[in-house]
N, C-alpha and C. Protein backbone atom coordinates (compact mmCIF):
# COMPACT_ATOMS: atom_id res chain seq x y z
N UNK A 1 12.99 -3.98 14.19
CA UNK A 1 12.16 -3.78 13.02
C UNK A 1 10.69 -3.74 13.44
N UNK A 2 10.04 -3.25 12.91
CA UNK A 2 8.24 -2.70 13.10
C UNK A 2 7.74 -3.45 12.17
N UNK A 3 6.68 -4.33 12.47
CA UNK A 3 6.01 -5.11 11.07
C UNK A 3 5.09 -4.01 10.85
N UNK A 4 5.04 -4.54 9.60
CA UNK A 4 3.97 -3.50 8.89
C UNK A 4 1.75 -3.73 8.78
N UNK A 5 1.85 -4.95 8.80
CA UNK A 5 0.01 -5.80 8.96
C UNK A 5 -0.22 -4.75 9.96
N UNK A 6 0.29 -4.38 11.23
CA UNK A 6 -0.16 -4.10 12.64
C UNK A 6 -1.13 -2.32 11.99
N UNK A 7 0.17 -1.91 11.32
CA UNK A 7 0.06 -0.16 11.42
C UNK A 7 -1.17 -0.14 10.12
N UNK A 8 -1.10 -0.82 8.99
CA UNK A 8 -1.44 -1.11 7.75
C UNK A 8 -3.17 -1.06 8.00
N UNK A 9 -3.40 -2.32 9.36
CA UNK A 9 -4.96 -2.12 10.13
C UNK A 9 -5.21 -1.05 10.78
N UNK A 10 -4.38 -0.63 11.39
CA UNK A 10 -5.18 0.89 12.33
C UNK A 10 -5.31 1.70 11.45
N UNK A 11 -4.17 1.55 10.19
CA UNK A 11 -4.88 2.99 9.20
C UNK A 11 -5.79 2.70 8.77
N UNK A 12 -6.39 1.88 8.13
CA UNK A 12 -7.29 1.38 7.39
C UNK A 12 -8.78 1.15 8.50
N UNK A 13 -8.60 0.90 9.60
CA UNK A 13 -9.82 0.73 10.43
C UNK A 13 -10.53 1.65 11.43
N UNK A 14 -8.90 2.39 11.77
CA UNK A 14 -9.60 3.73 12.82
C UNK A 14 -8.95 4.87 12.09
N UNK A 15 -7.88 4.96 12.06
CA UNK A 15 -7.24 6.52 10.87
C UNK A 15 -8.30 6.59 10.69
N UNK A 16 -8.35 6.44 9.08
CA UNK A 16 -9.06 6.49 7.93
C UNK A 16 -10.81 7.39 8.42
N UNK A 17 -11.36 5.79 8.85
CA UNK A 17 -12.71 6.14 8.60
C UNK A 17 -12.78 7.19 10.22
N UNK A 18 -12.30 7.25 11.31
CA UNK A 18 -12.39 7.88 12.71
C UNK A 18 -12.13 9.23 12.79
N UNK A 19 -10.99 9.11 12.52
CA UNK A 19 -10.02 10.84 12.30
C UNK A 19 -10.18 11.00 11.16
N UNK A 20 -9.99 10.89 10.03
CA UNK A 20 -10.26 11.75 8.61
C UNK A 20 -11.56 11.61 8.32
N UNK A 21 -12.79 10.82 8.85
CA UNK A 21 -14.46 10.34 8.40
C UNK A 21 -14.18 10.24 7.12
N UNK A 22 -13.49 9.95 6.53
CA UNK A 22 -13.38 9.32 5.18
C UNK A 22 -14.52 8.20 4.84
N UNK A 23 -15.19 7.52 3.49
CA UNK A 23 -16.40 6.87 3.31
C UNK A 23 -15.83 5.41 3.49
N UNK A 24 -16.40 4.33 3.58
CA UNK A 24 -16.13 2.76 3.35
C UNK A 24 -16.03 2.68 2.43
N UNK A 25 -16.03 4.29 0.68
CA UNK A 25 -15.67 3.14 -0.64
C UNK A 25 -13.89 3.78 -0.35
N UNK A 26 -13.79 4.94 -0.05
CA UNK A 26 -12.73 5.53 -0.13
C UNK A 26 -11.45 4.72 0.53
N UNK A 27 -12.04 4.06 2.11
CA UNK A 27 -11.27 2.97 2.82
C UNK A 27 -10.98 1.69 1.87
N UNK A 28 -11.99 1.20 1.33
CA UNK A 28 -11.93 -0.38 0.26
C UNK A 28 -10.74 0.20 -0.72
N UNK A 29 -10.84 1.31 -1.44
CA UNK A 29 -9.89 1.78 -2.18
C UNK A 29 -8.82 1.81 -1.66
N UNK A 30 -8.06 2.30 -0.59
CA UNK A 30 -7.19 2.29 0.33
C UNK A 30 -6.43 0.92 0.41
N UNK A 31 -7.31 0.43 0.96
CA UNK A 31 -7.08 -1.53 0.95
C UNK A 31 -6.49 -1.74 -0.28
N UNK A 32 -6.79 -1.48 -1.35
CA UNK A 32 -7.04 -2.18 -2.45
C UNK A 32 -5.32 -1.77 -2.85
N UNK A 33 -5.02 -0.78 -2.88
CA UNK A 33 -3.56 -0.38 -3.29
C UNK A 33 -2.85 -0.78 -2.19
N UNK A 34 -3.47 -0.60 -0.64
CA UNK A 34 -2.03 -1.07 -0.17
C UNK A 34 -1.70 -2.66 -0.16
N UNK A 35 -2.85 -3.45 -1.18
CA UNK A 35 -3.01 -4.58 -1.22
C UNK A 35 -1.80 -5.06 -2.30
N UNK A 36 -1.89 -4.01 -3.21
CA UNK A 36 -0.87 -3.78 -4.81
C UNK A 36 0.16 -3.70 -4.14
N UNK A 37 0.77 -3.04 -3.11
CA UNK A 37 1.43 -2.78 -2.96
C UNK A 37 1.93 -3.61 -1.71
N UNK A 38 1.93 -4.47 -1.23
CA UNK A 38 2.41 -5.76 -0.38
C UNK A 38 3.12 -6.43 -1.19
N UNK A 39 1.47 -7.12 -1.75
CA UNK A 39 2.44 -8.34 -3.02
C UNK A 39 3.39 -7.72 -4.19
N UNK A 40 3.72 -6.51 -4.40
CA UNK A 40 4.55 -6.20 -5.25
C UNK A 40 5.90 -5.94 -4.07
N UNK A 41 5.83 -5.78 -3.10
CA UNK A 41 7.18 -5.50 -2.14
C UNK A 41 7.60 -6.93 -1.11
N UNK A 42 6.82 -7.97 -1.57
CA UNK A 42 6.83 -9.25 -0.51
C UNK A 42 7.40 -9.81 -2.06
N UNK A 43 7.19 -9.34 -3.20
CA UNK A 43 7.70 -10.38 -4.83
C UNK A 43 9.00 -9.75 -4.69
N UNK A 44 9.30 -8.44 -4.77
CA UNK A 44 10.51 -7.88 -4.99
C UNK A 44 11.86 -8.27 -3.88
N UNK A 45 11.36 -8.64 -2.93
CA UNK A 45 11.74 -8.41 -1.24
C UNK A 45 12.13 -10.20 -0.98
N UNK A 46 11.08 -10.96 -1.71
CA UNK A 46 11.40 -12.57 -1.60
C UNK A 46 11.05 -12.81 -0.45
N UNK A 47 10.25 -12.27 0.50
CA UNK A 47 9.54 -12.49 1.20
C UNK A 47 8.11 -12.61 1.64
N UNK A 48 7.30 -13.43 2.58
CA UNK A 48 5.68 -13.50 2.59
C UNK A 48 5.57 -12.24 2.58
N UNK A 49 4.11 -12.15 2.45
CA UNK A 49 3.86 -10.36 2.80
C UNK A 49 3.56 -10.20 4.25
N UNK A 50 3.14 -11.35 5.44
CA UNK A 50 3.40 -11.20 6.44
C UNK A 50 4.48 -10.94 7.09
N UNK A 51 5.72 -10.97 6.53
CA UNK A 51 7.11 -10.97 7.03
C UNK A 51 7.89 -9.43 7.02
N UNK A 52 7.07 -8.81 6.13
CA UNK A 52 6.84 -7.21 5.69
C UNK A 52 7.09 -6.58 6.74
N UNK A 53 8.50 -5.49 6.96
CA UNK A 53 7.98 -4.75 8.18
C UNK A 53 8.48 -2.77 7.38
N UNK A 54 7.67 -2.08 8.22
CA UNK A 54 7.60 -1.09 7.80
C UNK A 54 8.79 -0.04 6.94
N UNK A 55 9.79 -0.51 7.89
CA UNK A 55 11.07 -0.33 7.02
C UNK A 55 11.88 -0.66 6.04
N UNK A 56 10.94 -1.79 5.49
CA UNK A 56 11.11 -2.86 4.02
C UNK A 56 10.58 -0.99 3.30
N UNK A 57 9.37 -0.55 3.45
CA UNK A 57 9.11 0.62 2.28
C UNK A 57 9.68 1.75 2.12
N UNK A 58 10.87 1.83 1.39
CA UNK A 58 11.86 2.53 1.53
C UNK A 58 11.67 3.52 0.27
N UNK A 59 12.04 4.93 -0.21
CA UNK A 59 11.52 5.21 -1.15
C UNK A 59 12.04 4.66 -2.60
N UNK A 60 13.19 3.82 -2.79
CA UNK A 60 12.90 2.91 -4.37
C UNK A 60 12.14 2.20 -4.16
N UNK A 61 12.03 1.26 -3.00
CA UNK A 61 10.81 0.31 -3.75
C UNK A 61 9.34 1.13 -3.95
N UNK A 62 8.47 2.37 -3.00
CA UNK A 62 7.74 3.12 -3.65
C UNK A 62 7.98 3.13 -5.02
N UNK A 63 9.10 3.72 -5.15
CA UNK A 63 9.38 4.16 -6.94
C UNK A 63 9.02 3.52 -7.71
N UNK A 64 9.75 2.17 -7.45
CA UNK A 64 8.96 1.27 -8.39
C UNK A 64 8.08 0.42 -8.19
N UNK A 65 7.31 0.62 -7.25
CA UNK A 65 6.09 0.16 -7.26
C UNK A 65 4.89 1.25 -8.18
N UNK A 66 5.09 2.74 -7.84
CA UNK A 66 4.82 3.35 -8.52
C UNK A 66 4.89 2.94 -10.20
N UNK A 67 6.18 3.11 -11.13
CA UNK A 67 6.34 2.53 -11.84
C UNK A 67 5.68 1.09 -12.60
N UNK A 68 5.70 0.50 -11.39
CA UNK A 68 4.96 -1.06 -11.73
C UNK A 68 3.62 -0.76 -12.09
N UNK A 69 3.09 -0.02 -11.09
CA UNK A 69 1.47 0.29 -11.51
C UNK A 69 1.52 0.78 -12.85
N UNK A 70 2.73 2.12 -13.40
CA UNK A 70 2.01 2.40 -14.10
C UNK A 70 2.58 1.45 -15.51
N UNK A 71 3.11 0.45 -15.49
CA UNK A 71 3.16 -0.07 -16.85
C UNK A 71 2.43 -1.38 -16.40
N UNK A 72 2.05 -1.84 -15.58
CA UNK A 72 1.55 -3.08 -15.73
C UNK A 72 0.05 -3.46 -15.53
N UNK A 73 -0.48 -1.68 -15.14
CA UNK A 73 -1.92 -1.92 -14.99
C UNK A 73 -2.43 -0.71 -15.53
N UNK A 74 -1.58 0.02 -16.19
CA UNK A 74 -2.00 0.68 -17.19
C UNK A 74 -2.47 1.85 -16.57
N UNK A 75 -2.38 2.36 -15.19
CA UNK A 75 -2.27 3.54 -14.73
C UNK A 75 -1.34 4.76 -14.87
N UNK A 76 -2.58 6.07 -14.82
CA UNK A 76 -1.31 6.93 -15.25
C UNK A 76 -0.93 7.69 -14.19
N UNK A 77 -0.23 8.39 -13.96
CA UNK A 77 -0.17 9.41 -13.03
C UNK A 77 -0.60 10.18 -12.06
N UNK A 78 -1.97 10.72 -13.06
CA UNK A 78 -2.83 11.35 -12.44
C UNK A 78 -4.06 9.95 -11.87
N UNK A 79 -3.57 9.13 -12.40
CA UNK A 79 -4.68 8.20 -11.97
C UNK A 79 -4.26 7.50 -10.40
N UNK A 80 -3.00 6.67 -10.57
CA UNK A 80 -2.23 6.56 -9.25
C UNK A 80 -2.10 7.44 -8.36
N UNK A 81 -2.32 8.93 -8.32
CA UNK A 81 -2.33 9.87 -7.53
C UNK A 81 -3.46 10.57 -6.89
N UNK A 82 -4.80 10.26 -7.27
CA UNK A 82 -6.17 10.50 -7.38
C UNK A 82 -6.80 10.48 -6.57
């Protein structure tokens, strides 16, 4: 199994802003969902979110994490996709 923290930082620290020059709000944003999206797959999963490994994100739990966003924070579609 592949933990997931390891890959989660290189996107977020060299991906992101290195190879795509993407901005520091666009990266914080980044963070910020794959932040939603830990603690909603470490709650579902019954595990820490350190214990997370890449192959825990399978596409139902996307789905309904998707889902989760959009009834529980009131996002829509086009907004989660943006």
């Amino acid at each position: 199994m592949t933990a997931l923290a390891p890959h989660l930082t290189a996107y977020l620290r060299e991906h992101l802003p290195r190879e795509r020059a993407v901005s520091p709000h666009t990266v914080k944003t980044y963070a910020n969902c794959f932040v939603l999206l830990v603690r909603f797959a470490a709650d579902r999963l019954k595990r820490r979110p350190t214990d997370l490994e890449v192959e825990d994100l399978g596409t139902d739990l996307i789905l309904a994490f998707l889902d989760h966003i959009e009834a529980q924070r009131g996002s829509s579609v086009r907004t989660r996709n943006g």
